[in-house]
N, C-alpha and C. Protein backbone atom coordinates (compact mmCIF):
# COMPACT_ATOMS: atom_id res chain seq x y z
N UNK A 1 11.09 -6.80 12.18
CA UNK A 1 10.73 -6.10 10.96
C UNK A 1 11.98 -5.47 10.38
N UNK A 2 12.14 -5.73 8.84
CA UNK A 2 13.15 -5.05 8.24
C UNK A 2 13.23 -3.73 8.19
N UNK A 3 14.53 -2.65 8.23
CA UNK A 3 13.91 -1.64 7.75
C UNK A 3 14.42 -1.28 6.11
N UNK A 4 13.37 -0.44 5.05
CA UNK A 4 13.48 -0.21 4.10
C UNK A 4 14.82 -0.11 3.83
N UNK A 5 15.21 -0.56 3.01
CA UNK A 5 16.97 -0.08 2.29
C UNK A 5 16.46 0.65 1.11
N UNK A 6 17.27 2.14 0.95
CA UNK A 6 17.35 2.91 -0.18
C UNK A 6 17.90 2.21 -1.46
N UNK A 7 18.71 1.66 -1.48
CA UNK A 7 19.00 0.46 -2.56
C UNK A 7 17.92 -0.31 -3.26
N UNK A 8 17.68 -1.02 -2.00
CA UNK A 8 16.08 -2.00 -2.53
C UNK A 8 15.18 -1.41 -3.05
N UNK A 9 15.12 -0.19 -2.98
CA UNK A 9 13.79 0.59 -3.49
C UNK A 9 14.02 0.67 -4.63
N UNK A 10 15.19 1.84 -4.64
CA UNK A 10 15.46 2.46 -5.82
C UNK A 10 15.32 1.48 -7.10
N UNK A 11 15.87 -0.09 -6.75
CA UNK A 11 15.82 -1.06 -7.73
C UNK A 11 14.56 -1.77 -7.85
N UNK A 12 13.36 -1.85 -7.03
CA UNK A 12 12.37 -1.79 -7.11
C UNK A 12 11.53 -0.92 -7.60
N UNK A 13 11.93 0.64 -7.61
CA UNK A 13 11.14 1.04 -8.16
C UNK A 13 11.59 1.91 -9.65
N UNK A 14 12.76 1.42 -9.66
CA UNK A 14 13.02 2.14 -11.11
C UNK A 14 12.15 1.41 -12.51
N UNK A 15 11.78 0.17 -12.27
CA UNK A 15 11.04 -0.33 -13.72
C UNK A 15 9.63 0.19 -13.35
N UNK A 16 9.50 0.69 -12.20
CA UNK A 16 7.95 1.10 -12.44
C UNK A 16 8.00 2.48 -12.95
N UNK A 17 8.61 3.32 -12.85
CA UNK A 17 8.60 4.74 -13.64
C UNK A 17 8.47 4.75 -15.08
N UNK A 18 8.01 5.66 -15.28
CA UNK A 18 7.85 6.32 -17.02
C UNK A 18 9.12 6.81 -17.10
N UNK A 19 10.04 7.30 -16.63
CA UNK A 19 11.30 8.29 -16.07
C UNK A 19 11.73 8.15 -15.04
N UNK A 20 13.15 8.21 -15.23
CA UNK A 20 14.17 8.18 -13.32
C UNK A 20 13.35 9.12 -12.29
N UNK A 21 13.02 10.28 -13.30
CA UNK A 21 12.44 11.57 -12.21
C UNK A 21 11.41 11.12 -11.08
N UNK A 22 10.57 10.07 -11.65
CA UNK A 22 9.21 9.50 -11.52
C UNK A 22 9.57 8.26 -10.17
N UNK A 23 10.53 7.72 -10.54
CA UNK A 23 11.65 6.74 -9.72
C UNK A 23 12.00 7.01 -8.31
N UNK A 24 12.46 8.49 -8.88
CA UNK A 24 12.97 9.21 -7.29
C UNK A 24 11.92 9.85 -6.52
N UNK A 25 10.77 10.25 -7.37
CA UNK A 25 9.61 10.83 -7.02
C UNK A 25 9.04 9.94 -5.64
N UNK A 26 8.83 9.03 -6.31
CA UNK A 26 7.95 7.38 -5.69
C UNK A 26 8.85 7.35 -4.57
N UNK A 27 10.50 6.85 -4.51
CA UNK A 27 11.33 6.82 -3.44
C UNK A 27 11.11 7.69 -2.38
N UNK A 28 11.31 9.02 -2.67
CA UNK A 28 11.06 9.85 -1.84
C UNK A 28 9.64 9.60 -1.01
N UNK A 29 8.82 9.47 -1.58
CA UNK A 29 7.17 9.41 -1.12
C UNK A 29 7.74 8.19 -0.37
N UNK A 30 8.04 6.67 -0.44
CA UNK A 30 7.94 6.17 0.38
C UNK A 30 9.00 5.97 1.43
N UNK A 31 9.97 6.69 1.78
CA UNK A 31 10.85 7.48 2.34
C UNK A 31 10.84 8.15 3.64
N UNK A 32 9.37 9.27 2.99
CA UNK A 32 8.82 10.52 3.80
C UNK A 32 7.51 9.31 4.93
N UNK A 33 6.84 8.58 4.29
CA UNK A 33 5.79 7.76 4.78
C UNK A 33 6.34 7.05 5.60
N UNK A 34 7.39 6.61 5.85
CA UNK A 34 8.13 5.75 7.39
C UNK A 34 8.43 6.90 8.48
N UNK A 35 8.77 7.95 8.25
CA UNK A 35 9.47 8.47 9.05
C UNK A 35 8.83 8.86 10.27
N UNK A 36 8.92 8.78 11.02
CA UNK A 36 8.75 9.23 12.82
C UNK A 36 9.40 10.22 13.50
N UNK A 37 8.48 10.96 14.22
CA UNK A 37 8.79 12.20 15.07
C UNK A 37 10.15 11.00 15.94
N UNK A 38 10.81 11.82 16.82
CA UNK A 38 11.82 11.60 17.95
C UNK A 38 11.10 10.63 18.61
N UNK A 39 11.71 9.72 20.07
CA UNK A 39 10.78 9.08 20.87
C UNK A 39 11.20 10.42 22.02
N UNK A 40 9.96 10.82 22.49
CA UNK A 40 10.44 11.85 23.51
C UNK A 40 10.77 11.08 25.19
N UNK A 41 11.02 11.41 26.02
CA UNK A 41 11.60 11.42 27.12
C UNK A 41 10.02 10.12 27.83
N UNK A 42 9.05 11.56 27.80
CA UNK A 42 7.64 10.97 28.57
C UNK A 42 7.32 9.86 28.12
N UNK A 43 7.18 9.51 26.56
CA UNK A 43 6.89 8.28 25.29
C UNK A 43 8.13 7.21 26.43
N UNK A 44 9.14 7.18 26.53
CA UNK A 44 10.38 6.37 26.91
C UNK A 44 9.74 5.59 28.64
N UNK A 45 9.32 6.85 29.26
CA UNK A 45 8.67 6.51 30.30
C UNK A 45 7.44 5.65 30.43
N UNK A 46 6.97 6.02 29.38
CA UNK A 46 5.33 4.91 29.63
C UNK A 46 5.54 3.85 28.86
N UNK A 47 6.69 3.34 27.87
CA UNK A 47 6.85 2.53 27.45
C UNK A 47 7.19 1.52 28.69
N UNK A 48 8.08 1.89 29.50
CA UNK A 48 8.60 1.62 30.25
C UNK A 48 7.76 0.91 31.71
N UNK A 49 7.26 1.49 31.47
CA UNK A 49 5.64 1.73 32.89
C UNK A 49 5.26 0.44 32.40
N UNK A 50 4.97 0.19 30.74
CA UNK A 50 3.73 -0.96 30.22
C UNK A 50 4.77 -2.37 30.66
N UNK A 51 5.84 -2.25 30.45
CA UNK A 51 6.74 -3.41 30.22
C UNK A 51 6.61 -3.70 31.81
N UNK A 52 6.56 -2.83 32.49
CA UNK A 52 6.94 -3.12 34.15
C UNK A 52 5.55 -4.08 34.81
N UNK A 53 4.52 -2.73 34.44
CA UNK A 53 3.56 -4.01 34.37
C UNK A 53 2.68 -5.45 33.19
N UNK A 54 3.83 -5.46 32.56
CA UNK A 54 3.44 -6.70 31.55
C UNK A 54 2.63 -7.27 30.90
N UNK A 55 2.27 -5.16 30.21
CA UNK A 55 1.31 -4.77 29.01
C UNK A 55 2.95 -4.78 27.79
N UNK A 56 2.18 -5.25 26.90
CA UNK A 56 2.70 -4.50 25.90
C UNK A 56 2.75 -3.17 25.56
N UNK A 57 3.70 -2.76 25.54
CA UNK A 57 4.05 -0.95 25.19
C UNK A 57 3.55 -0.72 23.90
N UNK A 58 2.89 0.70 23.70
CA UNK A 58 2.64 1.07 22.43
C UNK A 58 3.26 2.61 21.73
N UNK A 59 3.54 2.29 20.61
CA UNK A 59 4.61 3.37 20.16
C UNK A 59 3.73 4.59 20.06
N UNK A 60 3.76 5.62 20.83
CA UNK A 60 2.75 6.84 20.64
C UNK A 60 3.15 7.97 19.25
N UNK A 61 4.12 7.37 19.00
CA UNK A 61 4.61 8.39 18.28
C UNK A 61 3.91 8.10 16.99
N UNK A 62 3.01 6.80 16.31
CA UNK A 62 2.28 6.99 15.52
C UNK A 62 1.09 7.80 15.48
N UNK A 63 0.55 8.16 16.50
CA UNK A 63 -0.60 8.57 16.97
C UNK A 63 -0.49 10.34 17.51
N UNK A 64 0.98 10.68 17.30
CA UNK A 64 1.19 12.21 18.08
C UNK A 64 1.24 12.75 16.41
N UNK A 65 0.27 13.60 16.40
CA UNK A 65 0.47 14.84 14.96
C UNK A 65 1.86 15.39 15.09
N UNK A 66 2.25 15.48 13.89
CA UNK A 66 3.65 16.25 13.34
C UNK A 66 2.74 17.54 13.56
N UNK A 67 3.90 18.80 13.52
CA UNK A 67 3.86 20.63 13.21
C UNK A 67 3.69 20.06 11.50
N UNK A 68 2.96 20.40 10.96
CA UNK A 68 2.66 20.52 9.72
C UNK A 68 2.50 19.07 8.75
N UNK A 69 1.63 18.42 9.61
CA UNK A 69 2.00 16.76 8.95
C UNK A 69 0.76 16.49 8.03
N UNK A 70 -0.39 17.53 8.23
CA UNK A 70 -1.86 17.65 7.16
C UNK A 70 -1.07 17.84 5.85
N UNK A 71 -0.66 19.05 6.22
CA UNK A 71 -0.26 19.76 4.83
C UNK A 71 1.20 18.52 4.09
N UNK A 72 1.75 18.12 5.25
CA UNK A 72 2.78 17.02 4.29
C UNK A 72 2.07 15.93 3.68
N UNK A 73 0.90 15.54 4.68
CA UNK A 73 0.09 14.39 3.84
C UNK A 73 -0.46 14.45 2.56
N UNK A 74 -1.72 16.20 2.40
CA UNK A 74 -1.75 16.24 1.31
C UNK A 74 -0.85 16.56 0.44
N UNK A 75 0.85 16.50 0.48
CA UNK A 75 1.83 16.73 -0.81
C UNK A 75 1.88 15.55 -0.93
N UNK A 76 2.05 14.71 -0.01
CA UNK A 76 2.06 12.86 -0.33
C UNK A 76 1.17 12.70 -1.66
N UNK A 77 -0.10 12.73 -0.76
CA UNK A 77 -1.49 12.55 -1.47
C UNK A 77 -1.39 12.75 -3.18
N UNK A 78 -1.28 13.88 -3.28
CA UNK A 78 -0.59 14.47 -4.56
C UNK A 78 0.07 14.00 -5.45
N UNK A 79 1.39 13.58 -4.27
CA UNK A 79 2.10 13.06 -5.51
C UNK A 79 2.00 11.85 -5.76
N UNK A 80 1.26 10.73 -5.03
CA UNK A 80 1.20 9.91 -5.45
C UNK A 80 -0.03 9.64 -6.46
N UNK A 81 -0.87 10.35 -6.34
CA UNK A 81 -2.39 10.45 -7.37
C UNK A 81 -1.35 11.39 -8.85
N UNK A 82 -0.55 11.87 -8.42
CA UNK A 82 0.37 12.37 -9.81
C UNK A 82 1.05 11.12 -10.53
N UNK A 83 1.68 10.23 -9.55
CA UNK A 83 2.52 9.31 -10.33
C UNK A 83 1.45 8.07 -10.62
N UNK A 84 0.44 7.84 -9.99
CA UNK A 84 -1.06 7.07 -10.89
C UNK A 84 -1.23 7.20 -11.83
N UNK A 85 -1.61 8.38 -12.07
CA UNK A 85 -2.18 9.39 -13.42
C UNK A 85 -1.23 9.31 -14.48
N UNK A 86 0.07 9.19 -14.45
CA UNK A 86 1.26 8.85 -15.28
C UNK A 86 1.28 7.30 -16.00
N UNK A 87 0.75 6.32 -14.85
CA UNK A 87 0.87 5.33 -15.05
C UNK A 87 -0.85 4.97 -15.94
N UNK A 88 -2.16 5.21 -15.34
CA UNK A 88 -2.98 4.57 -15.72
C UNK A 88 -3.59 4.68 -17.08
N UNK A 89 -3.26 5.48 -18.08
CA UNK A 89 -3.42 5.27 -19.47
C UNK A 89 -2.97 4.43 -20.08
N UNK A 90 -2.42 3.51 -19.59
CA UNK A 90 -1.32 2.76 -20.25
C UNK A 90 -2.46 1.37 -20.01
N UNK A 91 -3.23 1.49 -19.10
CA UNK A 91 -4.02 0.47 -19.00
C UNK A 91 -5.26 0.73 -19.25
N UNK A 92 -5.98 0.85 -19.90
CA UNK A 92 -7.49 1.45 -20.33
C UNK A 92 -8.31 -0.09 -19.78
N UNK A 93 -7.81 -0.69 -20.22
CA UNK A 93 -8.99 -2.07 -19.70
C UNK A 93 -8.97 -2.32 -17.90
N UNK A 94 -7.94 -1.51 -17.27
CA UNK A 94 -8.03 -2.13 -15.98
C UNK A 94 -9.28 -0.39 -15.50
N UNK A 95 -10.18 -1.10 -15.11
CA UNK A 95 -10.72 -0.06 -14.04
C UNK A 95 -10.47 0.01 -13.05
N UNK A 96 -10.48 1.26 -11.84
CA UNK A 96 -9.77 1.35 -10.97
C UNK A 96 -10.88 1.99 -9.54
N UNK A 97 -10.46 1.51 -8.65
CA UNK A 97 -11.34 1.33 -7.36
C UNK A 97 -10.50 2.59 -6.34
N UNK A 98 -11.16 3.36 -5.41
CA UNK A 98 -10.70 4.04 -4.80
C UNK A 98 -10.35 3.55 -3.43
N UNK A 99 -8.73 3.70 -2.48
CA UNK A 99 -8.68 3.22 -1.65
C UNK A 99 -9.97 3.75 -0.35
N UNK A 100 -10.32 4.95 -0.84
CA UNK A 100 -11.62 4.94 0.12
C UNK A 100 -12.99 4.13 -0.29
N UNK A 101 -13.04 3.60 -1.33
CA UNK A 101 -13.99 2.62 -1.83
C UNK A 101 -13.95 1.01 -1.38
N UNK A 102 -12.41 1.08 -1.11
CA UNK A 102 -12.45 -0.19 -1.52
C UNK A 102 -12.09 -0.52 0.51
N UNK A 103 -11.95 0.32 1.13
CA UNK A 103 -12.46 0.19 2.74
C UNK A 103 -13.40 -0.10 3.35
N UNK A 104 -14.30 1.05 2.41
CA UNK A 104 -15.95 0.69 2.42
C UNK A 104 -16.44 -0.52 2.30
N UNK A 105 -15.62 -1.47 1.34
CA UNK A 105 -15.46 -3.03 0.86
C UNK A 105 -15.41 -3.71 2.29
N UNK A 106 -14.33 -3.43 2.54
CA UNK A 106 -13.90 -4.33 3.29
C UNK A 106 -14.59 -3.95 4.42
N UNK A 107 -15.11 -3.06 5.17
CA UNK A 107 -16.04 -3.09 6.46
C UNK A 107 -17.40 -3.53 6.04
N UNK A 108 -17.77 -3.64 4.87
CA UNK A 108 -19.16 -4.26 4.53
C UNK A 108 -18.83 -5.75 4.23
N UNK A 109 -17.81 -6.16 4.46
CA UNK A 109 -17.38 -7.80 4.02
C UNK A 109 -17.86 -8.06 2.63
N UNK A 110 -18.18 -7.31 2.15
CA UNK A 110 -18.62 -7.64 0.72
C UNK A 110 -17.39 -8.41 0.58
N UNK A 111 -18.31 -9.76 -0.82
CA UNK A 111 -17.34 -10.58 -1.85
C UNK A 111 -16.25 -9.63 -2.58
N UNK A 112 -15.31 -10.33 -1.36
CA UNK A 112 -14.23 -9.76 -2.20
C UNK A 112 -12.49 -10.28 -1.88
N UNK A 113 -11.86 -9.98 -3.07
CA UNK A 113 -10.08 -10.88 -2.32
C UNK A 113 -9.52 -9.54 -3.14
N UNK A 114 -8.32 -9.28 -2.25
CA UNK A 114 -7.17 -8.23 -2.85
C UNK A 114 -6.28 -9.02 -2.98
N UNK A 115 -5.68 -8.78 -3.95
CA UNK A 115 -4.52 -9.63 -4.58
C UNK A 115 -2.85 -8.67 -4.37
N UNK A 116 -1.98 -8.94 -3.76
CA UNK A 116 -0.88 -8.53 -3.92
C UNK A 116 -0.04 -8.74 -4.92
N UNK A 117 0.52 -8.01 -5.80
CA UNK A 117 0.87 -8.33 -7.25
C UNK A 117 2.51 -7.94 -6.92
N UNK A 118 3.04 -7.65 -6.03
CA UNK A 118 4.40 -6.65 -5.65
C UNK A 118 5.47 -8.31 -5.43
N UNK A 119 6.15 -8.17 -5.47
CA UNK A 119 7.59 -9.18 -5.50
C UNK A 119 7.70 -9.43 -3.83
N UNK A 120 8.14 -11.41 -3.74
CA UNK A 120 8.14 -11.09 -2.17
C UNK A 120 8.96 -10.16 -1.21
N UNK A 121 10.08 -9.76 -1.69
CA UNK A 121 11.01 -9.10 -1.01
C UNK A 121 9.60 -7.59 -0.66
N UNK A 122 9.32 -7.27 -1.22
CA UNK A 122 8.13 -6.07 -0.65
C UNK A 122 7.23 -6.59 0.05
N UNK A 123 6.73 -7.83 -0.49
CA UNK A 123 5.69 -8.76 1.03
C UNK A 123 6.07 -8.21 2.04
N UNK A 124 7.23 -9.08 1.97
CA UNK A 124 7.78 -9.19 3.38
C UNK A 124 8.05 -7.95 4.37
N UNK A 125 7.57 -6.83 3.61
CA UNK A 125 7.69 -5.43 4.44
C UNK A 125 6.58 -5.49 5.21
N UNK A 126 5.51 -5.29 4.00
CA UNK A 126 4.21 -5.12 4.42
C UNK A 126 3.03 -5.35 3.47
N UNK A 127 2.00 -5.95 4.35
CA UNK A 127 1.02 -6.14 2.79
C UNK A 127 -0.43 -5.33 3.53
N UNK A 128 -1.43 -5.42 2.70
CA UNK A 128 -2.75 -4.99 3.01
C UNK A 128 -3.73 -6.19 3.63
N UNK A 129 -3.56 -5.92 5.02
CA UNK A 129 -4.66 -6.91 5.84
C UNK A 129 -5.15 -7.62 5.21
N UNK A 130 -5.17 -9.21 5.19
CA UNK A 130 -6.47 -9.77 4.20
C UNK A 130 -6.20 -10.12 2.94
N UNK A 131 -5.09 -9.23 2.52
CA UNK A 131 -4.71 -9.32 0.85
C UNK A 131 -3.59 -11.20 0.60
N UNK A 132 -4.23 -11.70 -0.23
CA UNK A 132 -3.46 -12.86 -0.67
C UNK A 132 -2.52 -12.33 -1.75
N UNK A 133 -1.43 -13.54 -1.99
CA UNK A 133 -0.34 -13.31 -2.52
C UNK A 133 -0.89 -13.46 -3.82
N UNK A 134 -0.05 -13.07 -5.18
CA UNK A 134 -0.36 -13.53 -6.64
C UNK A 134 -0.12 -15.09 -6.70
N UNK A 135 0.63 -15.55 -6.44
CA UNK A 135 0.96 -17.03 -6.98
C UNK A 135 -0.28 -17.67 -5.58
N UNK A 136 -0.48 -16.89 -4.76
CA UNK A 136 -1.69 -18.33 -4.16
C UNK A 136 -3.25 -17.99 -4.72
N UNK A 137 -3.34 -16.67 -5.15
CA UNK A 137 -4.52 -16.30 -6.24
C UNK A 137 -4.72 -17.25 -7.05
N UNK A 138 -3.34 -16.99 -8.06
CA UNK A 138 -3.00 -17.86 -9.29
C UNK A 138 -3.67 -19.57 -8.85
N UNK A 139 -3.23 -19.67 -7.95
CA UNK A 139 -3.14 -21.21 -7.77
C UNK A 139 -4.47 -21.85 -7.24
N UNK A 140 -5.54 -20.76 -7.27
CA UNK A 140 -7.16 -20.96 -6.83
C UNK A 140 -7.79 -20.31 -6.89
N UNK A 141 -7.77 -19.77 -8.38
CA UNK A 141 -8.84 -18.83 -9.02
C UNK A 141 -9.71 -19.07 -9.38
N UNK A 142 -10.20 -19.96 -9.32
CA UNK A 142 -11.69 -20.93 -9.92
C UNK A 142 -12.72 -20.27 -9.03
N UNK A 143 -12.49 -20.43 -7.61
CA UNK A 143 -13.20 -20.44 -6.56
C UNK A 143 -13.43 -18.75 -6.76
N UNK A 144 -12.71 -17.72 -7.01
CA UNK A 144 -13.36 -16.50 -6.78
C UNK A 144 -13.51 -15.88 -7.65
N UNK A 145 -14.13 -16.68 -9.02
CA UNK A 145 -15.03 -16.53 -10.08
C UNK A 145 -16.26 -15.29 -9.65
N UNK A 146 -17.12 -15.85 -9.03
CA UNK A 146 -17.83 -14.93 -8.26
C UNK A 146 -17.41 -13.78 -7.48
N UNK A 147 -16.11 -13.14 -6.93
CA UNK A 147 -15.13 -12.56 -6.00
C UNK A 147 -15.20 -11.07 -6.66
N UNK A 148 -15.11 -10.11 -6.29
CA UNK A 148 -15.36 -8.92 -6.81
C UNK A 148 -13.38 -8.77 -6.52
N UNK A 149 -12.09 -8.08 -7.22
CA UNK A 149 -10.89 -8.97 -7.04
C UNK A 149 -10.18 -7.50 -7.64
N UNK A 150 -9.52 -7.28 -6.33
CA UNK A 150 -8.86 -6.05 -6.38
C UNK A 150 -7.09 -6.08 -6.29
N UNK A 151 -6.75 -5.92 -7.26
CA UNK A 151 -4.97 -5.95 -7.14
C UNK A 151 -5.02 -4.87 -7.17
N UNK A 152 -3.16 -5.17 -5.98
CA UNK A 152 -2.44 -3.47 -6.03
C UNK A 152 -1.15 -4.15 -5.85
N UNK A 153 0.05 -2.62 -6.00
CA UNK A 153 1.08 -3.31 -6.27
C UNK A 153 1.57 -1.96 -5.57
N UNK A 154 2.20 -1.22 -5.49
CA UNK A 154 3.45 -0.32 -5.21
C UNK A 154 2.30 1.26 -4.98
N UNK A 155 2.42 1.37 -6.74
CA UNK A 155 1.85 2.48 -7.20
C UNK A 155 0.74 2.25 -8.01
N UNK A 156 0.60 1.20 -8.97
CA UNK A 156 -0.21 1.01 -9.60
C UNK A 156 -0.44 0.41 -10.94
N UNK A 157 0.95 0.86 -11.27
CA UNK A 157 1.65 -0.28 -12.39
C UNK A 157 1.48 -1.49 -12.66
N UNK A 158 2.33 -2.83 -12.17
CA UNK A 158 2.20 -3.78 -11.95
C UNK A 158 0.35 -4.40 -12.02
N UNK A 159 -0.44 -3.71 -10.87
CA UNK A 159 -1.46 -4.42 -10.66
C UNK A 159 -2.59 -3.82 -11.80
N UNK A 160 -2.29 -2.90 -12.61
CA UNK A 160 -2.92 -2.47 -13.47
C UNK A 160 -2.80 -3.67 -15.21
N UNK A 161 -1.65 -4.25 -15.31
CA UNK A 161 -1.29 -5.04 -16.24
C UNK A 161 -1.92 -6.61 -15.44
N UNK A 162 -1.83 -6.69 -14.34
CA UNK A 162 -2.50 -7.89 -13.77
C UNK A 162 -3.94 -7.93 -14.04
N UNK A 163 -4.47 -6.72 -13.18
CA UNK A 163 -6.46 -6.30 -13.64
C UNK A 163 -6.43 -6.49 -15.08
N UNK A 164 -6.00 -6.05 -16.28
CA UNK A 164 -6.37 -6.02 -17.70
C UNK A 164 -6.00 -7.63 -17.80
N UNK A 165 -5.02 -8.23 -17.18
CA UNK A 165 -5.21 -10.22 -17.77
C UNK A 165 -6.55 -10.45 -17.12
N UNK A 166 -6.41 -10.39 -15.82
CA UNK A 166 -7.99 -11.32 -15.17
C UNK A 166 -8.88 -10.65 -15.36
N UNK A 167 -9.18 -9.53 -16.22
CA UNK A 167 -10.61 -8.99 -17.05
C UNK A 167 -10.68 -10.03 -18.42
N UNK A 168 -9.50 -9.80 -19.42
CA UNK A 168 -10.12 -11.03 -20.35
C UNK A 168 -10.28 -12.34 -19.83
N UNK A 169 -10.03 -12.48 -19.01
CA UNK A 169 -10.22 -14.19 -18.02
C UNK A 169 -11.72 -14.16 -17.50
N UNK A 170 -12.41 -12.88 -17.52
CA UNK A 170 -13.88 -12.87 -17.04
C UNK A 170 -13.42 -12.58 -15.82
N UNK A 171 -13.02 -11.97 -15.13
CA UNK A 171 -13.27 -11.91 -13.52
C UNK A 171 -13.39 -9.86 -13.52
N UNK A 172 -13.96 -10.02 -12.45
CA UNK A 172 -14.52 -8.80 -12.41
C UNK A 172 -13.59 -7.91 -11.36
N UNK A 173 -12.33 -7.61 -11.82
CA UNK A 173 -11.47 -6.76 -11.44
C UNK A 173 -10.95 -5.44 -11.56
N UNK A 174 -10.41 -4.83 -10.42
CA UNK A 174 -10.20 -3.79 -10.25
C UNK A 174 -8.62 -3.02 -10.18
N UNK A 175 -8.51 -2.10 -10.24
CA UNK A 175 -6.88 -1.97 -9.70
C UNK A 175 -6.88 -0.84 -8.77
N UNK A 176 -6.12 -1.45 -7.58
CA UNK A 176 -6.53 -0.05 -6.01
C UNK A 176 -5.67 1.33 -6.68
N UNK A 177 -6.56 2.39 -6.59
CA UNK A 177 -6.13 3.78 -7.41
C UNK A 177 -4.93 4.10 -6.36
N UNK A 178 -3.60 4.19 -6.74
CA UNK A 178 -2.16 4.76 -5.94
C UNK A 178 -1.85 3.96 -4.98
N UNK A 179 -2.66 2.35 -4.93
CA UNK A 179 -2.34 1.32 -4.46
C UNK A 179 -2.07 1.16 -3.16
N UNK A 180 -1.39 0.07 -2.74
CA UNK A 180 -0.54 0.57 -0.76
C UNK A 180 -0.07 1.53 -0.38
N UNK A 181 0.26 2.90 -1.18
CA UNK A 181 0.42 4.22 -0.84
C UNK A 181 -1.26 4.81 -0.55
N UNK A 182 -1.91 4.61 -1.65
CA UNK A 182 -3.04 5.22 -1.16
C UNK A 182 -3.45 4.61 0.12
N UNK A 183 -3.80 3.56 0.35
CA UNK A 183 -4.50 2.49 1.19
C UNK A 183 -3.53 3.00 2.73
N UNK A 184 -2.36 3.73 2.64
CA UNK A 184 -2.14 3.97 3.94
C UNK A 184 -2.80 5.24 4.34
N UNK A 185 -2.47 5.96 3.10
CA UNK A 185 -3.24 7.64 3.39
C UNK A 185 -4.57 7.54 3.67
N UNK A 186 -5.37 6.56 3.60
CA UNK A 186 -6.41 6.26 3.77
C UNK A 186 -6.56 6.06 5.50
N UNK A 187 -5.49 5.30 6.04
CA UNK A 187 -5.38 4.74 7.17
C UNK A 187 -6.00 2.82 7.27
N UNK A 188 -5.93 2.33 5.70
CA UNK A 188 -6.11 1.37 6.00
C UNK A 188 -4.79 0.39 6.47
N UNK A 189 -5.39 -0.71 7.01
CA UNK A 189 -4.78 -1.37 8.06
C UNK A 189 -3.25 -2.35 7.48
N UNK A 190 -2.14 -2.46 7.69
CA UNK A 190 -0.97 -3.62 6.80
C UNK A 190 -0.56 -4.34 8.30
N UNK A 191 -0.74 -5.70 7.44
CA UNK A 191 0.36 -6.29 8.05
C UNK A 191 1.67 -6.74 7.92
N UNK A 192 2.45 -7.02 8.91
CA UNK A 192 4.12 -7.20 8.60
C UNK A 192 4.40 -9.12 8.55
């Protein structure tokens, strides 16, 4: 797995801002969302233990609470439902689905495809379990005519100008509200 370059972002995410401010805003947020406590001493040891007996080791440090990591989540939370809110007037025809809605989706298997609308170089970080690419959407959209069809992209940008095309196309689309930022605060699931 790659890790994020501050470069790549910044140039990724500067055309999605209204403003640089908005740019660095987003950076920062996804910045703060990688970061990991220390590996402590004990964590080093049971990693160690799993490999010996020829489990796969698991990183505990996703799973150990930060000193104050509620209260950092909801500033996340915040600011990314701030830099949404910036963005979604701009799209009045795309309606927008909540990443706690659209979980609910997906554990009820309801008809449905998420569309990744983000450039591959961001694929390739991480996408949303399940979610197909735009160009293999593109390339067999007939079939999920019927498909209840949720794009997301970064923040919300991008997949908000995608939802308003495949609404005049007739398809009954959505755009995920604060997108793969929300969908993590959520705790839904990405793969690499």
């Amino acid at each position: 797995r790659r890790p994020l370059r501050a470069d790549f972002l910044a140039a990724t995410l500067a055309p999605l801002a209204a403003s640089p401010a908005s740019a660095q805003a987003l950076h920062a947020v996804l910045l703060l969302r990688r970061r990991l406590p220390p590996l402590h001493s004990c964590s080093r040891t049971r990693i160690a233990r799993s490999r010996a007996r020829g489990q796969r080791p698991t990183d505990v440090r996703a799973t150990m609470p930060l000193p104050g990591a509620e209260a950092e989540d909801t500033r996340r939370q915040t600011e990314i439902a701030r830099l949404f809110a910036e963005f979604a007037p701009k799209f009045p025809g795309a309606p927008e689905i909540s990443a706690e809605e659209l979980a609910r989706d997906v554990r009820n298997n309801d008809r449905l495809v998420v569309v990744d609308v983000r450039t591959k170089a961001e694929q390739d970080v991480s996408v949303i379990r399940g979610a197909v690419r735009k160009d293999e959407f593109e390339a067999s959209k007939a079939e999920f005519k019927d498909h209840k069809v949720v794009a997301y992209c970064t923040i919300g940008y991008r997949s908000g100008q995608y939802v308003e095309t495949l609404r005049t196309q007739g398809f009954r689309a959505f755009n995920l509200k604060g997108s793969i930022l929300s969908w993590t605060h959520v705790g839904g699931e990405l793969q690499c």
